[in-house]
N, C-alpha and C. Protein backbone atom coordinates (compact mmCIF):
# COMPACT_ATOMS: atom_id res chain seq x y z
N UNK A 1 0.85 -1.17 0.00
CA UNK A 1 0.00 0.00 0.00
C UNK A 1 0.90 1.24 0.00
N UNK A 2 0.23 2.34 -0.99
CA UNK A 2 1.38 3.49 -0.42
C UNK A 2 1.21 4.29 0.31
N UNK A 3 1.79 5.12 0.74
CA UNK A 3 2.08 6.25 1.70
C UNK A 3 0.64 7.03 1.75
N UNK A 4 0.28 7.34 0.58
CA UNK A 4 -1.16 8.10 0.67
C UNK A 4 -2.20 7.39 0.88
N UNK A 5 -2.20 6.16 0.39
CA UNK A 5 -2.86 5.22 0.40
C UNK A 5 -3.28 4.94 1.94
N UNK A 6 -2.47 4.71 2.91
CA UNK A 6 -1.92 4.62 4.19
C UNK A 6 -3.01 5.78 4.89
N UNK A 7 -2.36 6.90 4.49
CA UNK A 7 -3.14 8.26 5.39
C UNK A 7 -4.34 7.97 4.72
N UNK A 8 -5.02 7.93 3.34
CA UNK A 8 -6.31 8.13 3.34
C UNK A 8 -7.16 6.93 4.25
N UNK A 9 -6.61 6.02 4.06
CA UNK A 9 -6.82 4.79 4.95
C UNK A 9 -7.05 4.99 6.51
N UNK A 10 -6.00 5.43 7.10
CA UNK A 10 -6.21 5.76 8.79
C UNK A 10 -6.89 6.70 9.00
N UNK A 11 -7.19 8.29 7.70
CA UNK A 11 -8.48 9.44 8.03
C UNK A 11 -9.55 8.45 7.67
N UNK A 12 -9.79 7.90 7.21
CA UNK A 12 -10.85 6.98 7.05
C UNK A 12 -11.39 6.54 8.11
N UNK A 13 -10.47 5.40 8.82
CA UNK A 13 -10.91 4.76 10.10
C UNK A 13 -11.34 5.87 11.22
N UNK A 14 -10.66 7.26 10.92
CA UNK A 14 -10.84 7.92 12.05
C UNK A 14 -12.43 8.41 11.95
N UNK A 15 -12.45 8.61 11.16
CA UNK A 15 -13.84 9.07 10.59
C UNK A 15 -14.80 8.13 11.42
N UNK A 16 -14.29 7.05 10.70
CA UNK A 16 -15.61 5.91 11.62
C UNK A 16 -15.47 5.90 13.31
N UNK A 17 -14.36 5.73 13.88
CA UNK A 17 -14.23 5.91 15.35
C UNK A 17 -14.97 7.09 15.86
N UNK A 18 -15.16 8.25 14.97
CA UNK A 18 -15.50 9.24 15.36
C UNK A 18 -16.81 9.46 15.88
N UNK A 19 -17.31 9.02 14.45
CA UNK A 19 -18.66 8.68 14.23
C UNK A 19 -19.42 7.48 15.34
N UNK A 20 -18.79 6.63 15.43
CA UNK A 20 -18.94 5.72 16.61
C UNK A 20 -19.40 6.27 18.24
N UNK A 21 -18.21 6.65 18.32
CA UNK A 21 -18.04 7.91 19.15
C UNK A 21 -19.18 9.04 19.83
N UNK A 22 -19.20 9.46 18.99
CA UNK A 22 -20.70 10.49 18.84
C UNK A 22 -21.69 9.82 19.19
N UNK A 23 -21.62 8.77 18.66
CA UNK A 23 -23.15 8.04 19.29
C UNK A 23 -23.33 8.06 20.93
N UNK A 24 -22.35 7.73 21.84
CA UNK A 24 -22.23 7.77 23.36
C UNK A 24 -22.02 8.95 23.88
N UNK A 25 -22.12 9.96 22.77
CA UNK A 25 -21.83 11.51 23.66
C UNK A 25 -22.92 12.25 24.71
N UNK A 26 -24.25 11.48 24.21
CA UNK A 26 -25.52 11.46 24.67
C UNK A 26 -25.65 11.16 26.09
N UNK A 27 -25.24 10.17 26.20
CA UNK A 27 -24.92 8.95 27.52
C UNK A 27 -24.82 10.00 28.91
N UNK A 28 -25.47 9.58 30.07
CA UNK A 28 -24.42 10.42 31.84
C UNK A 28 -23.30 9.69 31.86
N UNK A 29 -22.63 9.95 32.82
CA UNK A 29 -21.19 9.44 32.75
C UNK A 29 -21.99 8.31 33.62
N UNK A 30 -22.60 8.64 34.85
CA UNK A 30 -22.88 7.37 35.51
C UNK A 30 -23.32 5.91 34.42
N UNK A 31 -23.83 6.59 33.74
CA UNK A 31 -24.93 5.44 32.92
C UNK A 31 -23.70 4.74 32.10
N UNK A 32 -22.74 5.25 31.46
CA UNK A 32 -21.81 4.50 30.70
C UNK A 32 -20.74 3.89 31.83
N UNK A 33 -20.37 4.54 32.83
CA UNK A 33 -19.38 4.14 33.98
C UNK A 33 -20.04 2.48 34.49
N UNK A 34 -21.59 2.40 34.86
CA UNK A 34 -21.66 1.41 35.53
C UNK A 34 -22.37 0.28 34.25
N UNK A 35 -22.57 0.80 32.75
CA UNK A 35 -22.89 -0.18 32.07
C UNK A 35 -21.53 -0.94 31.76
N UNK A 36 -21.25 -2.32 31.72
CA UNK A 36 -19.99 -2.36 31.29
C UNK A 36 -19.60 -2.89 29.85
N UNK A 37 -20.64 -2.75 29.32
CA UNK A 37 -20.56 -2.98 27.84
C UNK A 37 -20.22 -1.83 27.43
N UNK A 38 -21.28 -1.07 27.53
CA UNK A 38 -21.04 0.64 26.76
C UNK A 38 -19.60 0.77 27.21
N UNK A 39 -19.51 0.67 28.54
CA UNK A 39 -17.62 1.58 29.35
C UNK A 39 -16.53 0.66 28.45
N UNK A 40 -17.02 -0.43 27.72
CA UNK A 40 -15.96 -1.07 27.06
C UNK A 40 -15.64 -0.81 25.79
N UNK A 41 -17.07 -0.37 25.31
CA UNK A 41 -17.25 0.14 24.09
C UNK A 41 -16.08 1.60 23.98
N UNK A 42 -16.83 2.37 24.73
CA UNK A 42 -16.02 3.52 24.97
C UNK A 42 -14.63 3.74 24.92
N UNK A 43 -14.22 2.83 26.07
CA UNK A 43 -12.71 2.99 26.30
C UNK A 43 -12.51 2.24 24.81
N UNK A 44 -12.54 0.88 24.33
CA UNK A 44 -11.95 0.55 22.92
C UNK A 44 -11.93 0.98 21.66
N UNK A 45 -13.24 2.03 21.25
CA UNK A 45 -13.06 3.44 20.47
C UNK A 45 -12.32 4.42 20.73
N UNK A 46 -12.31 4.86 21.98
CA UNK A 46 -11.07 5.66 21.79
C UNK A 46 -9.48 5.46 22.12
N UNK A 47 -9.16 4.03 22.18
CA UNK A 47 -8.06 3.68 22.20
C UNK A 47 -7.64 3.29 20.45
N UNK A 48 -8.69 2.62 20.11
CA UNK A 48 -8.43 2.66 18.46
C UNK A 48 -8.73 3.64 17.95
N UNK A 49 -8.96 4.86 18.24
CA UNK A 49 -9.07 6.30 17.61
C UNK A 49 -7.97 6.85 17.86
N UNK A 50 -7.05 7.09 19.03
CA UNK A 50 -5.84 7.20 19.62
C UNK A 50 -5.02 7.03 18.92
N UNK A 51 -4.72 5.22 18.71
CA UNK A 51 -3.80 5.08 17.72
C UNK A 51 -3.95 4.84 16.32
N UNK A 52 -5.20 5.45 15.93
CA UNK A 52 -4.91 5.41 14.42
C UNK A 52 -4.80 6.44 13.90
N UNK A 53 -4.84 7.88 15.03
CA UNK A 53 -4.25 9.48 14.81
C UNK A 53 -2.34 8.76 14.73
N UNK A 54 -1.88 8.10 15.56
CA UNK A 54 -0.55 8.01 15.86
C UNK A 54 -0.36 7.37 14.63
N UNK A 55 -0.89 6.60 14.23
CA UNK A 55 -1.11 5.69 12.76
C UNK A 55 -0.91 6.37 11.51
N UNK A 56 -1.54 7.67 11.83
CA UNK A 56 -1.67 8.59 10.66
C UNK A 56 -0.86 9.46 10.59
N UNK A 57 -0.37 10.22 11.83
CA UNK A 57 0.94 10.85 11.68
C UNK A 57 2.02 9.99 11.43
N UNK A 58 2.70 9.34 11.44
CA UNK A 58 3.52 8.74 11.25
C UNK A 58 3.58 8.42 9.83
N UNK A 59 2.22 7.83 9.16
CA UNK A 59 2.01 7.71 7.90
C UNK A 59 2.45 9.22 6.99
N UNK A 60 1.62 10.28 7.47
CA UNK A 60 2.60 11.11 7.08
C UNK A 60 4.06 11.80 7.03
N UNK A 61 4.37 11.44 8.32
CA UNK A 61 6.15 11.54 8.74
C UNK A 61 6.55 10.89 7.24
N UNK A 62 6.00 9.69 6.98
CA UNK A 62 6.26 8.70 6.23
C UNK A 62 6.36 9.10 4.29
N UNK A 63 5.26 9.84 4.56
CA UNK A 63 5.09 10.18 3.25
C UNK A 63 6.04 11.40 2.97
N UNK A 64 6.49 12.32 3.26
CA UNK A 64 6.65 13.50 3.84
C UNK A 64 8.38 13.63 3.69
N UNK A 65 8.53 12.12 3.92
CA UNK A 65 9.96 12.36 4.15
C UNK A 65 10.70 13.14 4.88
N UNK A 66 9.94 13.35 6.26
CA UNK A 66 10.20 14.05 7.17
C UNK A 66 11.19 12.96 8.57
N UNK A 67 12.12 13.11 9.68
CA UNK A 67 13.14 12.77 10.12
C UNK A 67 11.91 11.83 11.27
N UNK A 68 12.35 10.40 11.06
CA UNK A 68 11.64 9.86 12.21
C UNK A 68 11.89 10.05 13.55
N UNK A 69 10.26 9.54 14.07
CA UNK A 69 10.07 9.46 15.59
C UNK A 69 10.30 8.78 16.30
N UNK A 70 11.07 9.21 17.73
CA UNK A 70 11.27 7.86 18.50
C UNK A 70 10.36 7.88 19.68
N UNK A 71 9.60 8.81 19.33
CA UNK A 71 8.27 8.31 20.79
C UNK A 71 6.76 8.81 19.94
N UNK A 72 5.84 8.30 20.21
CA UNK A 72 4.68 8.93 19.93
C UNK A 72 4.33 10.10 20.04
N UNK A 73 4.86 10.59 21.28
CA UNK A 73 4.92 12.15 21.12
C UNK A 73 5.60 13.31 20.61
N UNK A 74 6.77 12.42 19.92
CA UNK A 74 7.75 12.74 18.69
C UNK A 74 7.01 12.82 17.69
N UNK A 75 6.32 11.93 17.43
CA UNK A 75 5.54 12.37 16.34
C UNK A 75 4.65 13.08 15.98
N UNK A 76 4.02 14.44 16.88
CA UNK A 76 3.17 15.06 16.57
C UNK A 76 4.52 16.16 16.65
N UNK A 77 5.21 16.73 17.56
CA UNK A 77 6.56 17.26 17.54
C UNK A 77 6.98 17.78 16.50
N UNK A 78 7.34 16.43 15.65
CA UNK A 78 7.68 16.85 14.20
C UNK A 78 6.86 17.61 13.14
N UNK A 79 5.64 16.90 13.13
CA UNK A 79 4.96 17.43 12.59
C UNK A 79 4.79 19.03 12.53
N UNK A 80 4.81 19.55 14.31
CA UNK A 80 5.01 20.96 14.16
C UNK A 80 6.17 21.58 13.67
N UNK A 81 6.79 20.87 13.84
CA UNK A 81 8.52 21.43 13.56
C UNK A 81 8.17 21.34 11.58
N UNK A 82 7.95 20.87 11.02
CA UNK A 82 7.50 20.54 9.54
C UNK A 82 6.14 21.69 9.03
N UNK A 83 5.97 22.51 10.25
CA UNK A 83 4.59 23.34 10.55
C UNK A 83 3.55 22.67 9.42
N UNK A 84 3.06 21.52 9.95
CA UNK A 84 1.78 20.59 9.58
C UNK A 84 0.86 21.12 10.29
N UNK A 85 1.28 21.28 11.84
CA UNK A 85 0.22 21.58 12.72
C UNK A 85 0.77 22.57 13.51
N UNK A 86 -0.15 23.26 14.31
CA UNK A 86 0.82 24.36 15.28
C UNK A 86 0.75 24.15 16.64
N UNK A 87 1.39 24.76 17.20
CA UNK A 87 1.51 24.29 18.28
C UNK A 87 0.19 23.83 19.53
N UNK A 88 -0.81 24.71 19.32
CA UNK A 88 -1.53 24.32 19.79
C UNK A 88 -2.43 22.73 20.17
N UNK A 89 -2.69 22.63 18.93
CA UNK A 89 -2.77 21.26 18.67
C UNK A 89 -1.82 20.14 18.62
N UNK A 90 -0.49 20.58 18.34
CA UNK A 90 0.73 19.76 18.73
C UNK A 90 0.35 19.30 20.43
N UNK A 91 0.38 20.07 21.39
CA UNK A 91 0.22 19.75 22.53
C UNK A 91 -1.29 18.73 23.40
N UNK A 92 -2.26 19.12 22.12
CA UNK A 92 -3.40 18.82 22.07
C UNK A 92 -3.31 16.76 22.03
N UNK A 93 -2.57 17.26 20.90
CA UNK A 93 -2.45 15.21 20.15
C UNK A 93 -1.48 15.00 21.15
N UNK A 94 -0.19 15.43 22.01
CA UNK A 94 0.83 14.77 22.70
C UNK A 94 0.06 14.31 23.36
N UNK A 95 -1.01 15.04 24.43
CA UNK A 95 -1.86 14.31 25.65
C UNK A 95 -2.79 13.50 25.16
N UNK A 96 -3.27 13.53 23.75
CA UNK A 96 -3.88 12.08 23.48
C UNK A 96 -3.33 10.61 23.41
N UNK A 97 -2.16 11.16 22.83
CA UNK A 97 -0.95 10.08 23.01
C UNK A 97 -0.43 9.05 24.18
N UNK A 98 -0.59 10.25 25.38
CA UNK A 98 -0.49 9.72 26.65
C UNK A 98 -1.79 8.81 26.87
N UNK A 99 -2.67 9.46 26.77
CA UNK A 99 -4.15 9.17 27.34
C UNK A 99 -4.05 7.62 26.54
N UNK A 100 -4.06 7.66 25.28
CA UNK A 100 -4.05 6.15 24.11
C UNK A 100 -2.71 5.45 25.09
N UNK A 101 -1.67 5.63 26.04
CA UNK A 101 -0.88 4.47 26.75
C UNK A 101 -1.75 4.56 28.29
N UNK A 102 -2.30 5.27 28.52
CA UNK A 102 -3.43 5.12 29.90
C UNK A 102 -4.28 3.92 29.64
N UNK A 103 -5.04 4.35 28.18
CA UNK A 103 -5.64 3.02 28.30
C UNK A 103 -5.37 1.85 27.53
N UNK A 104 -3.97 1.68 27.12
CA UNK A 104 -3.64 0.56 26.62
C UNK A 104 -2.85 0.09 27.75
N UNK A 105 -2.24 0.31 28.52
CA UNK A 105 -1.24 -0.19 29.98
C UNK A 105 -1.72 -0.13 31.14
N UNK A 106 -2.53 0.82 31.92
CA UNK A 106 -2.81 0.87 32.96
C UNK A 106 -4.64 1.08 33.03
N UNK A 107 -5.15 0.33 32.35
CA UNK A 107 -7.05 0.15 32.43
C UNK A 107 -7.49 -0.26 33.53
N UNK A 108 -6.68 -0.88 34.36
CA UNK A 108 -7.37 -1.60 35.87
C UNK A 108 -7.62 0.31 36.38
N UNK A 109 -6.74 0.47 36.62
CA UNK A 109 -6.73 2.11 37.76
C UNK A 109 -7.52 3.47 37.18
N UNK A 110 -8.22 3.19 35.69
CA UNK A 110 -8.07 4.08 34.97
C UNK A 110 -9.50 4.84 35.65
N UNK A 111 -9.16 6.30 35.79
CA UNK A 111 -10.54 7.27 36.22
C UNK A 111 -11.26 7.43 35.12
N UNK A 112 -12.34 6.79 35.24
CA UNK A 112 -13.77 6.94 33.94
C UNK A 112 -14.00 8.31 33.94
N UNK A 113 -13.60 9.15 35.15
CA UNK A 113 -13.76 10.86 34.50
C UNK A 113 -13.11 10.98 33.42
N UNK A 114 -11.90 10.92 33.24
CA UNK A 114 -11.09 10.80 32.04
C UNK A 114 -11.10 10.80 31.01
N UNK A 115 -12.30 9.56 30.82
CA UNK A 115 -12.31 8.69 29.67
C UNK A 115 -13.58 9.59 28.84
N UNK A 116 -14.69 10.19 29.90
CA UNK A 116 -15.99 11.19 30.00
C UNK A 116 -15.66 12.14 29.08
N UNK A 117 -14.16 12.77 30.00
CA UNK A 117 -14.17 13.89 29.41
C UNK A 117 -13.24 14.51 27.84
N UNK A 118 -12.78 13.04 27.70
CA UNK A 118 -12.16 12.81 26.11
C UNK A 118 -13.34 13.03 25.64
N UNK A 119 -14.10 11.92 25.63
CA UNK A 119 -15.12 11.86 24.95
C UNK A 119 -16.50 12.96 24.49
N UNK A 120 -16.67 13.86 26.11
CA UNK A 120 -17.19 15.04 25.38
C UNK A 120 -16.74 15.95 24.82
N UNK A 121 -15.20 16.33 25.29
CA UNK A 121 -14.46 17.38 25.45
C UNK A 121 -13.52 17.38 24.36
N UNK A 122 -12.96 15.99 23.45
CA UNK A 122 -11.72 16.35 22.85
C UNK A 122 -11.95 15.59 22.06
N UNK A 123 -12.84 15.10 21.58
CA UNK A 123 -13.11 14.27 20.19
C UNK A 123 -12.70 15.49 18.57
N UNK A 124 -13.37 16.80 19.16
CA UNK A 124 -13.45 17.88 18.42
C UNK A 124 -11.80 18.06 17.97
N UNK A 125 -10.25 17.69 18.96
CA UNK A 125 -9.52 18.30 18.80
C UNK A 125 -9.11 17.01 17.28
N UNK A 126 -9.35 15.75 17.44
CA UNK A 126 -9.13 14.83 16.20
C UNK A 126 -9.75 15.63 14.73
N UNK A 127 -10.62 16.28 15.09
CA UNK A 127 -11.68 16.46 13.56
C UNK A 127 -10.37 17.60 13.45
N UNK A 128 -10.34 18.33 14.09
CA UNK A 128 -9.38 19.58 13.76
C UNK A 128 -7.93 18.91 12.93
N UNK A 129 -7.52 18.09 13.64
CA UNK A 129 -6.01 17.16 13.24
C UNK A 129 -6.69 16.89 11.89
N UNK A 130 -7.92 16.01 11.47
CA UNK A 130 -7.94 16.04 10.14
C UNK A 130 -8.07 16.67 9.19
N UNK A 131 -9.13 17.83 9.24
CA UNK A 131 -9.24 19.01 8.54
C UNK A 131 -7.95 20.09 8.06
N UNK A 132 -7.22 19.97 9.19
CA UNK A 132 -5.71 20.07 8.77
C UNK A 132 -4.61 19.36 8.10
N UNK A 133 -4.75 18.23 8.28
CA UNK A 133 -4.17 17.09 7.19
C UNK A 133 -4.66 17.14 5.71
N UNK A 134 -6.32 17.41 5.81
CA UNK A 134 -6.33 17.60 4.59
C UNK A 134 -6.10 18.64 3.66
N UNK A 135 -6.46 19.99 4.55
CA UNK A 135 -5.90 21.36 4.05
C UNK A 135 -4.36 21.30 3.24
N UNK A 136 -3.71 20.53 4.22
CA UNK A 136 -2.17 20.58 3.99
C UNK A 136 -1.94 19.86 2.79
N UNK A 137 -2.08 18.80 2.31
CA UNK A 137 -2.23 17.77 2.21
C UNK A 137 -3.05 18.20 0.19
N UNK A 138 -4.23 18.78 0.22
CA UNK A 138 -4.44 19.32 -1.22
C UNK A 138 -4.07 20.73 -1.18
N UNK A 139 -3.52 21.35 -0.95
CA UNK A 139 -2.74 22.84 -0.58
C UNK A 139 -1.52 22.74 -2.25
């Protein structure tokens, strides 16, 4: 597959996570916290939304021919340094980054506020990451 191939591929999936997503934005936190289907649902959309932003930057690092990453949060880094994105949102995707190893390593301890307030609060900052990929991207 190639390089573009790749990014249109992972904005794709994001699209659908997104969309997924949205559907539980409705939800109280209690009501998704103590269902444990939905809280599974939840947390596994946005852990595969997580890393298929990390999926996609990289794909572009990739395409881009821009200097690889040696941490996930290298890779949004660069991106600003390549001014793809600015800083704002650079800092935006680093703490998603973190949040996507919260709930891939440590899910026993994890505060469902957390997980709440991705979900109402920062789904919006992904649509932004794409709308900018694509700006850049047919520019």
């Amino acid at each position: 597959m190639s390089n573009i191939s790749v990014v249109e591929s992972k904005a794709s999936s994001i699209q659908k996570y997104l969309k997924i997503l949205k559907t539980f934005q409705h939800f109280p936190q209690n009501k998704l916290e103590s269902d444990l289907i939905l809280k599974g649902a939840v947390e596994r959309y946005l852990y595969l939304l997580s890393q298929a932003v990390i999926d996609l930057a990289e794909a572009l690092i990739a395409l881009k021919d821009f200097r690889r990453p040696t941490t996930y949060s290298d890779t949004f880094h660069i991106l600003h340094e390549e001014e793809f994105i600015d800083a704002d949102l650079t800092e935006k995707l680093i703490k998603m980054s973190g949040f996507r190893n919260i709930i891939a390593h440590d899910y026993e301890d994890l505060d469902f506020g957390i997980i709440y307030d991705v979900l109402q609060n920062h789904l919006q900052d992904i649509e932004e990451f794409l709308l900018v990929i694509k700006d850049k991207l047919h520019s």
